[in-house]
C-alpha atoms as a PDB file:
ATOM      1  CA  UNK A   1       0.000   0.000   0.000  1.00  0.00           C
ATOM      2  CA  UNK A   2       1.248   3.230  -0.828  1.00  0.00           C
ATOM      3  CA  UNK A   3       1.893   5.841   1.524  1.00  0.00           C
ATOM      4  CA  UNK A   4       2.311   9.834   0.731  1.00  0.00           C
ATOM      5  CA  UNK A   5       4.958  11.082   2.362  1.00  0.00           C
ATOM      6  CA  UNK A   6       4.090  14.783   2.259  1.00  0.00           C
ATOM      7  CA  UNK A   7       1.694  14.203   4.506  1.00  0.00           C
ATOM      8  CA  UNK A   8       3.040  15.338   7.659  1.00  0.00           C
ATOM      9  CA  UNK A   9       2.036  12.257  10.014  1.00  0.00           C
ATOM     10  CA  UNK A  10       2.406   9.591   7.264  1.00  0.00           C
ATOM     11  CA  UNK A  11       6.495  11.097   6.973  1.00  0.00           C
ATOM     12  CA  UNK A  12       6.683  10.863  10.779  1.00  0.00           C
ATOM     13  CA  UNK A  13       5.383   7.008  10.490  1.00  0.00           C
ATOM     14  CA  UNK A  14       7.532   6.483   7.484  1.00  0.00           C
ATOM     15  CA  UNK A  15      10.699   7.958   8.865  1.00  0.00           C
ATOM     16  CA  UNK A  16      10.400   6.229  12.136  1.00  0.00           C
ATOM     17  CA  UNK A  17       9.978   2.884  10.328  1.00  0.00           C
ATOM     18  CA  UNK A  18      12.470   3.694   8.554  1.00  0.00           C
ATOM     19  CA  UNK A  19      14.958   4.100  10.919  1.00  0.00           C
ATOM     20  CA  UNK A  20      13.062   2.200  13.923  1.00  0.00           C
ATOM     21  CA  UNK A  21      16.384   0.004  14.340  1.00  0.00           C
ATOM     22  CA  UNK A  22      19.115   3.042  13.964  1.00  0.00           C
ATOM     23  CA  UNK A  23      21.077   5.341  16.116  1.00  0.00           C
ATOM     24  CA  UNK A  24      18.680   8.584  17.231  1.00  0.00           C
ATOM     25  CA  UNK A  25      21.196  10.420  15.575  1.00  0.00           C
ATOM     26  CA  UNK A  26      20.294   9.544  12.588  1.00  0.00           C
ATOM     27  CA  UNK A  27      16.821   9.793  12.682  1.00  0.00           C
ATOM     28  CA  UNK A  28      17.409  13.657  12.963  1.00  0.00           C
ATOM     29  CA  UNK A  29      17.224  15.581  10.272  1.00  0.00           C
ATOM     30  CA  UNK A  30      18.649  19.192   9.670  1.00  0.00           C
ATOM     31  CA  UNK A  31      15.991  21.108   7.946  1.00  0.00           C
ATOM     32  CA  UNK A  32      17.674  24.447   7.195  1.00  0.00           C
ATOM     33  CA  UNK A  33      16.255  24.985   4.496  1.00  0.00           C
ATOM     34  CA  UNK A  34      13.218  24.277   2.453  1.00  0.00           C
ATOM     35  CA  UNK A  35      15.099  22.780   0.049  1.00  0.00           C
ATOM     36  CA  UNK A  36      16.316  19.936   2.606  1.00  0.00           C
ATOM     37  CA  UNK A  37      12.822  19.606   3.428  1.00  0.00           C
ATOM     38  CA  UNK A  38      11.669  18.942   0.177  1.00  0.00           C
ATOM     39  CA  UNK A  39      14.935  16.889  -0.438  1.00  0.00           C
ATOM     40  CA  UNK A  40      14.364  14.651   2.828  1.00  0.00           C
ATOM     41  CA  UNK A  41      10.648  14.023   1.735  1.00  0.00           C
ATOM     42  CA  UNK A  42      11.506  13.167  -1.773  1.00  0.00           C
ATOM     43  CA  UNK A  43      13.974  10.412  -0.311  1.00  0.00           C
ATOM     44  CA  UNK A  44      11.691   8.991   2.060  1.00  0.00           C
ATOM     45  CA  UNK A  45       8.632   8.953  -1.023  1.00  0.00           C
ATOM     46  CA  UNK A  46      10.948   6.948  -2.858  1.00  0.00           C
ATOM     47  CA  UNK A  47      12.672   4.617   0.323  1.00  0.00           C
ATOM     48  CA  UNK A  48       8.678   4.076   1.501  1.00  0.00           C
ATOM     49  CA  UNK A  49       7.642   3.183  -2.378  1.00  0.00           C
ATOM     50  CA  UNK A  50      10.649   0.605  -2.502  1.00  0.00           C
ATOM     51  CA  UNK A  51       9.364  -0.778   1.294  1.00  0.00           C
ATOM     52  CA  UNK A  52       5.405  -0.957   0.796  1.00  0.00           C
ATOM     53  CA  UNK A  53       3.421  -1.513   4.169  1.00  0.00           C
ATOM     54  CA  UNK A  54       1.096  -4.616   3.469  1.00  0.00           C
ATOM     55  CA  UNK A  55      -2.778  -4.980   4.179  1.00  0.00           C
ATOM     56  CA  UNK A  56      -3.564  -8.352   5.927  1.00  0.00           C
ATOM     57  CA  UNK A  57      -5.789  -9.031   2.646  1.00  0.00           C
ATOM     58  CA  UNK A  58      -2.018  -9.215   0.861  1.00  0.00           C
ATOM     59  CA  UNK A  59      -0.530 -10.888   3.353  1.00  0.00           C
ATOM     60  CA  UNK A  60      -2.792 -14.213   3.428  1.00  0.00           C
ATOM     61  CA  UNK A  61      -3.294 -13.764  -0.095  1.00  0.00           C
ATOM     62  CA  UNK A  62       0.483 -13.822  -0.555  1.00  0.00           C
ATOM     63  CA  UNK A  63       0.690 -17.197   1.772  1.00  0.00           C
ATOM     64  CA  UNK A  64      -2.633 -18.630   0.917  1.00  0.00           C
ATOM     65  CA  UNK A  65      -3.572 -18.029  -2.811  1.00  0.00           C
ATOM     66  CA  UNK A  66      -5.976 -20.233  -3.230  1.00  0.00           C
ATOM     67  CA  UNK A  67      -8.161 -18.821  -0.223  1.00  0.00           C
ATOM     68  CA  UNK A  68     -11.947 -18.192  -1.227  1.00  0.00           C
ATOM     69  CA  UNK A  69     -13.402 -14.822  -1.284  1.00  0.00           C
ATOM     70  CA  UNK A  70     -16.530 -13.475  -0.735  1.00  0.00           C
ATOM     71  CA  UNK A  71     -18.244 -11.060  -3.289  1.00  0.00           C
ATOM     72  CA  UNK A  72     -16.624  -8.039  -1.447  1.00  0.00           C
ATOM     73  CA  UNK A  73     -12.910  -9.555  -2.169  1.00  0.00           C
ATOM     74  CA  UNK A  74     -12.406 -10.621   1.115  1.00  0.00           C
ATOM     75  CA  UNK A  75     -12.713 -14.053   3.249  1.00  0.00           C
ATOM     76  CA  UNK A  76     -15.730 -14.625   5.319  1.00  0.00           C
ATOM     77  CA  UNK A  77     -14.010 -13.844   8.466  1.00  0.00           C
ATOM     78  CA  UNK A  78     -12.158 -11.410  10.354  1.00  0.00           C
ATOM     79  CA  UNK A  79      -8.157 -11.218  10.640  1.00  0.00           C
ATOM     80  CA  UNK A  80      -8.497 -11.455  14.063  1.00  0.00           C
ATOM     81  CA  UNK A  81      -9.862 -15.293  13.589  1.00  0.00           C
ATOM     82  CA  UNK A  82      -5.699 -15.634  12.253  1.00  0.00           C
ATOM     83  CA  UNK A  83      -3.974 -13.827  15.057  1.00  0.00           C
ATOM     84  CA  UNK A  84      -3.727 -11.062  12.518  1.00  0.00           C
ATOM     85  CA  UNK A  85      -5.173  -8.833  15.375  1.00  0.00           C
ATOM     86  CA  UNK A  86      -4.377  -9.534  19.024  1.00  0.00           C
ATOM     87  CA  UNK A  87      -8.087  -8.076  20.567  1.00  0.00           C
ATOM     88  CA  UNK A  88     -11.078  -9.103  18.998  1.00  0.00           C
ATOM     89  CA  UNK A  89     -12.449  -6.657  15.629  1.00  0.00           C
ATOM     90  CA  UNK A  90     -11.937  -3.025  15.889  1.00  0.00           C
ATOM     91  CA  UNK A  91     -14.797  -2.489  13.730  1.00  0.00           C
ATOM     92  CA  UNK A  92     -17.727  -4.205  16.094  1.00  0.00           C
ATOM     93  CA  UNK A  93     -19.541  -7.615  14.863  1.00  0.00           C
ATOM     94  CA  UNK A  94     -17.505  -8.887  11.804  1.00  0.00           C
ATOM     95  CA  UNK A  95     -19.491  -9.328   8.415  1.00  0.00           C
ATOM     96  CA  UNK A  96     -18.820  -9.274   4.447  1.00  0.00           C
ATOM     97  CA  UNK A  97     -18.824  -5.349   4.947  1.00  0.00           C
ATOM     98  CA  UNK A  98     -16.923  -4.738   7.828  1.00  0.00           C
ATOM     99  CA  UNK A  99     -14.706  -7.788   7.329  1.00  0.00           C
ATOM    100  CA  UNK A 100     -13.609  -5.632   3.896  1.00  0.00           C
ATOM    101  CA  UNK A 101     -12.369  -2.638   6.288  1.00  0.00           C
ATOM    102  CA  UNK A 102     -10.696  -5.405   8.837  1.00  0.00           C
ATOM    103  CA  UNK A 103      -8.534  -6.978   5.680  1.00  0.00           C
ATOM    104  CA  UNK A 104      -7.512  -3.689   4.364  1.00  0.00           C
ATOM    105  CA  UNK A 105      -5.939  -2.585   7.524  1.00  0.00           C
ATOM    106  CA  UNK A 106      -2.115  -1.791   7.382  1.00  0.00           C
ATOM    107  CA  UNK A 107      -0.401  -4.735   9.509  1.00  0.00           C
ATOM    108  CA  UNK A 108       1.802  -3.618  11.877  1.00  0.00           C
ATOM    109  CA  UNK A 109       5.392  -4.086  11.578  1.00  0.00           C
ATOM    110  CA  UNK A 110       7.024  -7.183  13.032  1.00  0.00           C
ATOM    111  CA  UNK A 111       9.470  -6.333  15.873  1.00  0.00           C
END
């Protein structure tokens, strides 16, 4: 899934997945100028293009892709039924419709 990077709290995200394992030093930029700015945004863009986030939908299909869907593109169930999701749905009662916004949640990076 792609992520825009000029948006200010998807470059925060970015950068700090970026550099999640790296010395704090690094992680600090030195925005003197709006040219850095734009510079440093450009280079994440094209570092968070080259290291998509996946959906759990992409995931199992990536693992399973045989796995039948319903009409809605999704499986009958909710991630959470995998261990995609360590509480129970975010989204309430889990059916075709809200199952669609479960799978198309951005997983969370493994640690």
């Amino acid at each position: 899934m792609k992520i825009d990077c000029s948006i200010t709290e998807n470059y925060l995200k970015e950068n700090g997945r970026r550099y999640k394992n790296t010395d704090v030093r690094m992680r600090l930029a030195q925005f003197t100028s709006k040219d850095n700015i734009n510079s440093s945004i450009s280079d994440l863009q094209g570092w968070s293009d080259a290291h998509p986030r996946k959906t759990y939908l992409e995931d199992l299909l990536e693992k399973y892709p045989s796995i039948k869907l319903s009409d809605y593109g999704v499986p009958k169930f909710c991630p959470s039924v995998l261990g995609y999701q360590k509480e129970v749905c975010p989204f309430g009662r889990c059916n075709a419709e809200v199952s669609t916004k479960c799978w198309n949640q951005i997983m969370e990076d493994e640690s």
